[in-house]
N, C-alpha and C. Protein backbone atom coordinates (compact mmCIF):
# COMPACT_ATOMS: atom_id res chain seq x y z
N UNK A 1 69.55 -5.87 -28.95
CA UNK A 1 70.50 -6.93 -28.63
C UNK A 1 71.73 -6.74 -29.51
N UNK A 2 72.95 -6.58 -29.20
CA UNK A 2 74.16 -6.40 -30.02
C UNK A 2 74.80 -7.85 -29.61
N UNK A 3 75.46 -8.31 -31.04
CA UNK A 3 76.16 -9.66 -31.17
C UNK A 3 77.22 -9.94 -30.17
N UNK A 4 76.98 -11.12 -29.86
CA UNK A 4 78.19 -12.18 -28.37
C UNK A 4 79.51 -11.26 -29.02
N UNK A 5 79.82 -11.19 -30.00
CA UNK A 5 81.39 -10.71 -30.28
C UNK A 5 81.87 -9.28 -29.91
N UNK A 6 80.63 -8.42 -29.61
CA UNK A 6 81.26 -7.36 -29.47
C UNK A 6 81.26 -6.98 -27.70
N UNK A 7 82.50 -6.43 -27.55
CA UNK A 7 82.94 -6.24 -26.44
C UNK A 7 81.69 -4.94 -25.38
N UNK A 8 82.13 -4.61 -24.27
CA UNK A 8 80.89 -3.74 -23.35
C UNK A 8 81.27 -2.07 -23.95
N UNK A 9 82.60 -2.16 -24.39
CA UNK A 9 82.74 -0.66 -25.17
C UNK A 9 81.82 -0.42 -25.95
N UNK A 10 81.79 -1.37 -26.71
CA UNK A 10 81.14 -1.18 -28.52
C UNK A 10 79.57 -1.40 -28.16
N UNK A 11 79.28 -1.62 -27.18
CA UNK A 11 77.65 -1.69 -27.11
C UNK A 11 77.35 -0.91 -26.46
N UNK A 12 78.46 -0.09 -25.36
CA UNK A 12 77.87 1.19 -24.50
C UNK A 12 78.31 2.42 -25.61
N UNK A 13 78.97 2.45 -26.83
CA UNK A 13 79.21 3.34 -27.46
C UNK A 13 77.72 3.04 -28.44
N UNK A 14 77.06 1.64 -29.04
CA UNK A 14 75.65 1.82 -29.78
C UNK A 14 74.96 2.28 -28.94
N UNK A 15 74.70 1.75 -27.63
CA UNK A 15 73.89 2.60 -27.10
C UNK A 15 73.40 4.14 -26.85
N UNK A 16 74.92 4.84 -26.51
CA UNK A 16 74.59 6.62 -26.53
C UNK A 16 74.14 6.70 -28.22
N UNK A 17 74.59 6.16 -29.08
CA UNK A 17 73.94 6.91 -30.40
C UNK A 17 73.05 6.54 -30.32
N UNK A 18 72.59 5.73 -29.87
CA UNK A 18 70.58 5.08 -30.67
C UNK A 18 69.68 6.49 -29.46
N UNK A 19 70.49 6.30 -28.14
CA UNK A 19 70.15 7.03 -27.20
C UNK A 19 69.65 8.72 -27.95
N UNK A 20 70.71 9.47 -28.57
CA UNK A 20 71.38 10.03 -29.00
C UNK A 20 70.26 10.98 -29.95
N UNK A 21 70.19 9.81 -30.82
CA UNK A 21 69.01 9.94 -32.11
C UNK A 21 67.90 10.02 -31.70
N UNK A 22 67.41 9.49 -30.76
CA UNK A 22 66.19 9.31 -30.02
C UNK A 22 65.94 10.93 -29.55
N UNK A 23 66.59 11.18 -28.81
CA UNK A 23 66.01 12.87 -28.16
C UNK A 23 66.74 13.88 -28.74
N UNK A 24 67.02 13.87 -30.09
CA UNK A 24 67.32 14.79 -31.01
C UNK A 24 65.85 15.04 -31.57
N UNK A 25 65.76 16.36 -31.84
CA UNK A 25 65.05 16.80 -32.50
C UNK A 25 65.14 17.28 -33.74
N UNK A 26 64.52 17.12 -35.01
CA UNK A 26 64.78 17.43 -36.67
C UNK A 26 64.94 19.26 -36.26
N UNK A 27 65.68 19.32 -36.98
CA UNK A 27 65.87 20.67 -37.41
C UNK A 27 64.73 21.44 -38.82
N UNK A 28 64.05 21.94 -38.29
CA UNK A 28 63.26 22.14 -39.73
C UNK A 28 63.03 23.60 -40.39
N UNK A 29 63.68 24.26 -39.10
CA UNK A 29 63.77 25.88 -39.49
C UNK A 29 62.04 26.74 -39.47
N UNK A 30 60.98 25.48 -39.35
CA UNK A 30 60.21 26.14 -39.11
C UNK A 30 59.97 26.82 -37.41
N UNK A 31 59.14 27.91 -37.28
CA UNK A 31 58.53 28.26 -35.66
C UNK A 31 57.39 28.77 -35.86
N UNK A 32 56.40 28.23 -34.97
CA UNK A 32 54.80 28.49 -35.15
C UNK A 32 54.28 30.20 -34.81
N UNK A 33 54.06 30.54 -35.47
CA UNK A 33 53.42 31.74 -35.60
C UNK A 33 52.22 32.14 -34.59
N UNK A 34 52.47 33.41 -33.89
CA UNK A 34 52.01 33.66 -32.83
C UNK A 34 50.68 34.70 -33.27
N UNK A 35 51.02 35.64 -34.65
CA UNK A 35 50.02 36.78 -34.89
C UNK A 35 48.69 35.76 -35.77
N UNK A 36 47.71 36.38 -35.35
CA UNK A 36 46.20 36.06 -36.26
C UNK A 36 46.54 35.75 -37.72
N UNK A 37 45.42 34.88 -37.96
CA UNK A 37 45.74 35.17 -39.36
C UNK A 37 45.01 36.63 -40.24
N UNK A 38 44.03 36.79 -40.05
CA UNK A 38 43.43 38.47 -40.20
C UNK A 38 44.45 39.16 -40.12
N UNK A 39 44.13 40.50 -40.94
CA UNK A 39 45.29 41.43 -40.72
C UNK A 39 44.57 41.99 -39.84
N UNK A 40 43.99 42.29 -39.06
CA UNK A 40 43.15 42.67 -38.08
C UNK A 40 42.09 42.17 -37.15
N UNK A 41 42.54 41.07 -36.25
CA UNK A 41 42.02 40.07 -35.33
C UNK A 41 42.67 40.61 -34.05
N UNK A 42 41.93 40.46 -32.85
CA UNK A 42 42.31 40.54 -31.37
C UNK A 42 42.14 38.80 -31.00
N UNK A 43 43.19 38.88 -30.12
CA UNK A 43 43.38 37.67 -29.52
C UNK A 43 43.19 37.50 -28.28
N UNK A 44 42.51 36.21 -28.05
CA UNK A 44 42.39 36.46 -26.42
C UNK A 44 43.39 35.20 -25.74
N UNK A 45 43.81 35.32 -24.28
CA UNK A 45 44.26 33.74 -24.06
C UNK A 45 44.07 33.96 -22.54
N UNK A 46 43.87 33.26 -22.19
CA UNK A 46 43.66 32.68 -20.34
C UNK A 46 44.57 32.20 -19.93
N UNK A 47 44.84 32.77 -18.25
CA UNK A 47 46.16 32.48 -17.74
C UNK A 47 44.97 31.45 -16.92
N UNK A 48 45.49 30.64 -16.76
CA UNK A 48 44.92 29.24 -16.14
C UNK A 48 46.07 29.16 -14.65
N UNK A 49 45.44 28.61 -13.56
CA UNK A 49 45.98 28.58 -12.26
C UNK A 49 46.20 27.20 -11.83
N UNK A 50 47.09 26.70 -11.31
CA UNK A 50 47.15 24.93 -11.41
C UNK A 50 48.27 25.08 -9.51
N UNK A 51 47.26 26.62 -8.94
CA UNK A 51 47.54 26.48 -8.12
C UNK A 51 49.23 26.28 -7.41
N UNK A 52 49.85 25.38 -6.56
CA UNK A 52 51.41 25.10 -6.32
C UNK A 52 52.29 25.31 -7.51
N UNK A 53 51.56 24.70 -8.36
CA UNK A 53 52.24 24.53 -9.44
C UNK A 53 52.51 25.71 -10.48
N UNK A 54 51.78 26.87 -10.01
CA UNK A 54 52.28 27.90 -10.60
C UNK A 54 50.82 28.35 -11.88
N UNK A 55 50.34 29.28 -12.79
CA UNK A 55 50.15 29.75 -13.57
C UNK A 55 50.78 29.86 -15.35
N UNK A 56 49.41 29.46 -15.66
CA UNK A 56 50.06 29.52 -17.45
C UNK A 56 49.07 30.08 -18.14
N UNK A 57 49.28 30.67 -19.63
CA UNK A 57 48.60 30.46 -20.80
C UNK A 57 48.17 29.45 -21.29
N UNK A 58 47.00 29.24 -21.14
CA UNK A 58 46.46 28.03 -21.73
C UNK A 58 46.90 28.18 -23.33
N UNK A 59 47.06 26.40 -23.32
CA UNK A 59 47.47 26.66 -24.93
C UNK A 59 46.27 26.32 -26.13
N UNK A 60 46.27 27.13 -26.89
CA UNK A 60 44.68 27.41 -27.68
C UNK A 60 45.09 27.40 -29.26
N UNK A 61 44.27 27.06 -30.04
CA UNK A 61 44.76 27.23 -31.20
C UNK A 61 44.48 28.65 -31.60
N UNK A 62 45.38 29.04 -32.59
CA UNK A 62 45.45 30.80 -32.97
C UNK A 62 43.71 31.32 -33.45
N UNK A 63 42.90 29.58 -34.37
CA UNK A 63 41.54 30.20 -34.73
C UNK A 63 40.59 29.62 -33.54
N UNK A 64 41.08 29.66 -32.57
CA UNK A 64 39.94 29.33 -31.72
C UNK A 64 40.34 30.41 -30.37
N UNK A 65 41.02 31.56 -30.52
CA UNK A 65 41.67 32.60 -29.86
C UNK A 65 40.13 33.82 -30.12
N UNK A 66 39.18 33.38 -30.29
CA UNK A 66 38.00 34.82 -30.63
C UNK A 66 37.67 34.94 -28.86
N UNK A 67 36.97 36.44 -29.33
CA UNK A 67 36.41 36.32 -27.83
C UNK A 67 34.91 35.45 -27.89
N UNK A 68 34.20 34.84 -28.30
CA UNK A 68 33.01 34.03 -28.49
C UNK A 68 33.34 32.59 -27.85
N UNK A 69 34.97 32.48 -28.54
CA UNK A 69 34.77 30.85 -28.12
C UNK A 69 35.41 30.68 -26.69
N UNK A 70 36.18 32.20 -26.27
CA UNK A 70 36.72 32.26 -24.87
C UNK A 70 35.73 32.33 -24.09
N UNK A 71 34.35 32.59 -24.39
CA UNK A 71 33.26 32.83 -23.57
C UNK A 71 32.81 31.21 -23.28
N UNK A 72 32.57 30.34 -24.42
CA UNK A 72 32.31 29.42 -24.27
C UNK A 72 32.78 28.51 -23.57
N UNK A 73 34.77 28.48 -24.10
CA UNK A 73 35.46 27.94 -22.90
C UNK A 73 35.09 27.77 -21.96
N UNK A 74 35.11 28.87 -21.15
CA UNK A 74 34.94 29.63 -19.58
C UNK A 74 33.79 29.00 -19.12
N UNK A 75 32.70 28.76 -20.27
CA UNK A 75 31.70 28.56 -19.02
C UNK A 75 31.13 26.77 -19.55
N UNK A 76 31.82 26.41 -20.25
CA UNK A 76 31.86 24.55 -20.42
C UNK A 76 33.04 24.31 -19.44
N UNK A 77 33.94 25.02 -18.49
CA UNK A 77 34.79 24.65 -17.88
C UNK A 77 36.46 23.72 -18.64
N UNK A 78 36.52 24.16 -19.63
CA UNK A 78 37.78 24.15 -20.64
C UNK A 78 38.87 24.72 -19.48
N UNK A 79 38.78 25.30 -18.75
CA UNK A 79 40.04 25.80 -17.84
C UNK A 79 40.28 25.35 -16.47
N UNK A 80 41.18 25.10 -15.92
CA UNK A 80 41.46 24.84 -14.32
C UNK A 80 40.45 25.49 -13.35
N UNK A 81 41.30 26.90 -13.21
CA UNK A 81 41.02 27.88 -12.67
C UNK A 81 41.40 29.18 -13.14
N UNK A 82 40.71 29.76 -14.21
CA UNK A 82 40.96 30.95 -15.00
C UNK A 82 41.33 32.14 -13.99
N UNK A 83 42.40 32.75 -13.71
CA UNK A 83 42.54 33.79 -13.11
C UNK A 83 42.79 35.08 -14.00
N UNK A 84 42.61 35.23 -15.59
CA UNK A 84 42.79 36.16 -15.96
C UNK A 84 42.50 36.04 -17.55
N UNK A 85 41.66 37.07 -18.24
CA UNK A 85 41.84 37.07 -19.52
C UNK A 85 42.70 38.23 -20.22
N UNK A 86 43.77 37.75 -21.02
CA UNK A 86 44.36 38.82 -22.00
C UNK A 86 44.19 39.02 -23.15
N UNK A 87 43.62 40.26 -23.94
CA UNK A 87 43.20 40.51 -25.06
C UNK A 87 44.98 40.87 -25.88
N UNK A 88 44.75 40.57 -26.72
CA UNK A 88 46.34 41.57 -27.59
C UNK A 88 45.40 41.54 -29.17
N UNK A 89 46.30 42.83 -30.14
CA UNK A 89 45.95 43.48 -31.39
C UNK A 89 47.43 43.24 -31.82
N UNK A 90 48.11 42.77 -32.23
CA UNK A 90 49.51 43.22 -32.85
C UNK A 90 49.89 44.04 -34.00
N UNK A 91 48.40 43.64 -35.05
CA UNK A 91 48.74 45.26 -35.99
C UNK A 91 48.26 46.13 -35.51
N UNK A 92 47.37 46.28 -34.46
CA UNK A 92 47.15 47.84 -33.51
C UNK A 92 48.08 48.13 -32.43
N UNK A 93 48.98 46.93 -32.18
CA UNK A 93 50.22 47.00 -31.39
C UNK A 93 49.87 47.35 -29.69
N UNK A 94 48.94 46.44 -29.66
CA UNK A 94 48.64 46.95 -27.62
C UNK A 94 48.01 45.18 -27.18
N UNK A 95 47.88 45.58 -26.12
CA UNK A 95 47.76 44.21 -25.42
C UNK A 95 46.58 44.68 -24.28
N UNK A 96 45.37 44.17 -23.30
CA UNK A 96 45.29 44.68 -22.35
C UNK A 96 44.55 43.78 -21.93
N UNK A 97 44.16 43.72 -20.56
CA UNK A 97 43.52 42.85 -19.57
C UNK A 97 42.13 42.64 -19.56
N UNK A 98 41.59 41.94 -19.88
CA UNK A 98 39.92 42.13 -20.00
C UNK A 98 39.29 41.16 -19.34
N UNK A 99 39.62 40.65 -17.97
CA UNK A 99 39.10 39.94 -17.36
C UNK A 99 37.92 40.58 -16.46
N UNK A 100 38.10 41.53 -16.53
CA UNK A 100 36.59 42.24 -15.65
C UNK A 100 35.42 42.44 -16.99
N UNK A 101 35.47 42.73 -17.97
CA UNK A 101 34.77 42.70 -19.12
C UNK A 101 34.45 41.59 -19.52
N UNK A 102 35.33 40.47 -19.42
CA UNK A 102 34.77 38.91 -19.56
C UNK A 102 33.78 38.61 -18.59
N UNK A 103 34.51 38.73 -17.49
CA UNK A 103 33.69 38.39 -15.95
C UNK A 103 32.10 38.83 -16.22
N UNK A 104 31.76 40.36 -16.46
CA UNK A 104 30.88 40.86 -16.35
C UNK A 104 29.71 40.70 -17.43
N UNK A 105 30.28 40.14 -18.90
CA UNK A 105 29.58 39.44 -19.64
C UNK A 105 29.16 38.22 -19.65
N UNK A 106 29.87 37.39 -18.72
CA UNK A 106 29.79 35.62 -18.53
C UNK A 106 28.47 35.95 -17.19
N UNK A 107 28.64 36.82 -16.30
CA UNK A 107 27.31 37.07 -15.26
C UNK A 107 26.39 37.35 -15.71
N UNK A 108 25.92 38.64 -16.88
CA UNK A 108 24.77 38.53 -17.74
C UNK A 108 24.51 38.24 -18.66
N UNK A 109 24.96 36.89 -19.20
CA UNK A 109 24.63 35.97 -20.16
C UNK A 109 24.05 34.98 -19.19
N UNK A 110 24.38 34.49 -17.68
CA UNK A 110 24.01 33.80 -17.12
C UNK A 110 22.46 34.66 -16.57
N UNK A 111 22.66 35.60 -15.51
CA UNK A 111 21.62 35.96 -15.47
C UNK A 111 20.42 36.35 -16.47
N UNK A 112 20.46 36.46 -18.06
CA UNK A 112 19.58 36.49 -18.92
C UNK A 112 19.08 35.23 -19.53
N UNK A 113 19.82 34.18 -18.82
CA UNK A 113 19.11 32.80 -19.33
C UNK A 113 18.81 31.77 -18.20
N UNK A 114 19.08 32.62 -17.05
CA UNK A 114 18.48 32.52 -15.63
C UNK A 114 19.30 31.26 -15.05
N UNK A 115 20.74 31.03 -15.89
CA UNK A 115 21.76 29.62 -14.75
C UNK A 115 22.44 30.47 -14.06
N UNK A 116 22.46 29.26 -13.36
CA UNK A 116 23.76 30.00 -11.97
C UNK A 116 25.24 29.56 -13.08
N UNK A 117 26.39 30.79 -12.23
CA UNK A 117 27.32 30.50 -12.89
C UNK A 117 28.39 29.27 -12.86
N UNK A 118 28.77 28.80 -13.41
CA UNK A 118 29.09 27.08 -13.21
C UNK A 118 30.36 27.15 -12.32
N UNK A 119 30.14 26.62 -11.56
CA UNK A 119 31.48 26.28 -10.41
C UNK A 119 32.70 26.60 -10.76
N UNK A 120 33.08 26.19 -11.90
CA UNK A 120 34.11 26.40 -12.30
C UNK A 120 35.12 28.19 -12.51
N UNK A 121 34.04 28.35 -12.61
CA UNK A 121 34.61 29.94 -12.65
C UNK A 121 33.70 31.19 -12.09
N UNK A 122 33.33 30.60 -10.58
CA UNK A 122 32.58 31.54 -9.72
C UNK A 122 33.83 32.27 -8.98
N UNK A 123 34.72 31.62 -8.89
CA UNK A 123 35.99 32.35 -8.40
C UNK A 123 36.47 33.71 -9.35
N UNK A 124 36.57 33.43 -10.38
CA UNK A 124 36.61 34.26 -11.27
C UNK A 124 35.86 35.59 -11.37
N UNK A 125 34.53 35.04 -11.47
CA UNK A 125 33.95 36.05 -11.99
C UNK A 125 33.39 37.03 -10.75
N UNK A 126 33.62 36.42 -9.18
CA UNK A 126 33.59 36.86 -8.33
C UNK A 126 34.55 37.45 -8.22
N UNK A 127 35.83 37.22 -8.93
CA UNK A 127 36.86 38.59 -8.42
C UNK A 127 36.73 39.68 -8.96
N UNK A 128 36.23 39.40 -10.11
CA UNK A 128 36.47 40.71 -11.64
C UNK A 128 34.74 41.28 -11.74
N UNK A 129 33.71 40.78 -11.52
CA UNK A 129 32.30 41.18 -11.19
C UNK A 129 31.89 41.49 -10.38
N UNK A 130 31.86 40.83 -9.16
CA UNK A 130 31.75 41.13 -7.92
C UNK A 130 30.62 40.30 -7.14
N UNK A 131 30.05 40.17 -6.78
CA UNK A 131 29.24 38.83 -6.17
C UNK A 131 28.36 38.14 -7.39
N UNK A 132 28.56 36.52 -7.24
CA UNK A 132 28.15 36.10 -8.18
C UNK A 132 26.47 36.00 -7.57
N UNK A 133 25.59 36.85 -8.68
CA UNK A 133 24.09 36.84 -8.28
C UNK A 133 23.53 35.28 -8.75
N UNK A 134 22.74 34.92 -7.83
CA UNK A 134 21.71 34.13 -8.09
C UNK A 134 20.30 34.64 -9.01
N UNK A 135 20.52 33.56 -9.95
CA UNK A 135 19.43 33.83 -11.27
C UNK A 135 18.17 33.43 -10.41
N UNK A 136 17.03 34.12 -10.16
CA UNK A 136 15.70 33.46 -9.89
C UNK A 136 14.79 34.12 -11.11
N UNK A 137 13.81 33.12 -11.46
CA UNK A 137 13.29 33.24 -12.44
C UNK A 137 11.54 33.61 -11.83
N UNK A 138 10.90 34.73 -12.07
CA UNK A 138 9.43 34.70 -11.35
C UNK A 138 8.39 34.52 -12.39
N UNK A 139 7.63 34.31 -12.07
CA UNK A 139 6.41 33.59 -12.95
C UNK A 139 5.57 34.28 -12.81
């Protein structure tokens, strides 16, 4: 509320500053760091599919980037629709695709503990594995 005395200038001029200040952002000179903390860690990250809307990198924290907990992700359904895993090394300086190596470990971890693979990423692992087998267990 600005005081009866001031005219529609002086309150449309408080307004852009409060405006102003509001969607400014601090300057802090920091930027978040993209390499491992290890001097020798591989990173993994999932391009996630959101469908119309296009494809992303899921965003992950740098210590939760192992391949163990990308396994886990994947199959608690942490992702949309995973269409791809990317491994990168930056002090070995390479990057490469390991979604058929994911795929094919997420099918026999399932088939060695006899679940089917969870809905969520039968698409997946049907592209990069190749038919998702049914676990039967015989007695």
């Amino acid at each position: 509320m600005v005081p009866a005395s001031w005219n529609s200038n002086q309150a449309q001029a408080l307004y852009k500053l409060l405006l102003l200040r509001e969607v400014r952002m601090p300057k802090s000179g920091w930027t978040p760091g993209v390499v491992p903390y290890g001097a020798d860690e591989t990173a993994y990250l999932v391009v996630d599919s959101f469908g119309v809307r296009g494809s992303v990198y899921r965003e992950t924290e740098i210590e939760r980037a192992d391949l163990e907990t990308i396994f886990v992700d994947l199959m608690t359904g942490r992702f949309n629709n995973p269409v791809r895993v990317i491994a990168f090394n930056t002090l070995e300086h390479w990057s490469k695709d390991v979604s058929r190596e994911i795929a094919v470990e997420i099918q026999t971890r399932c088939d060695m503990e006899s679940v089917a693979v969870p809905e969520d990423i039968k698409d997946f692992i049907e592209s990069f594995a190749g038919s998702v087998q049914l676990s039967l267990c015989v007695a």
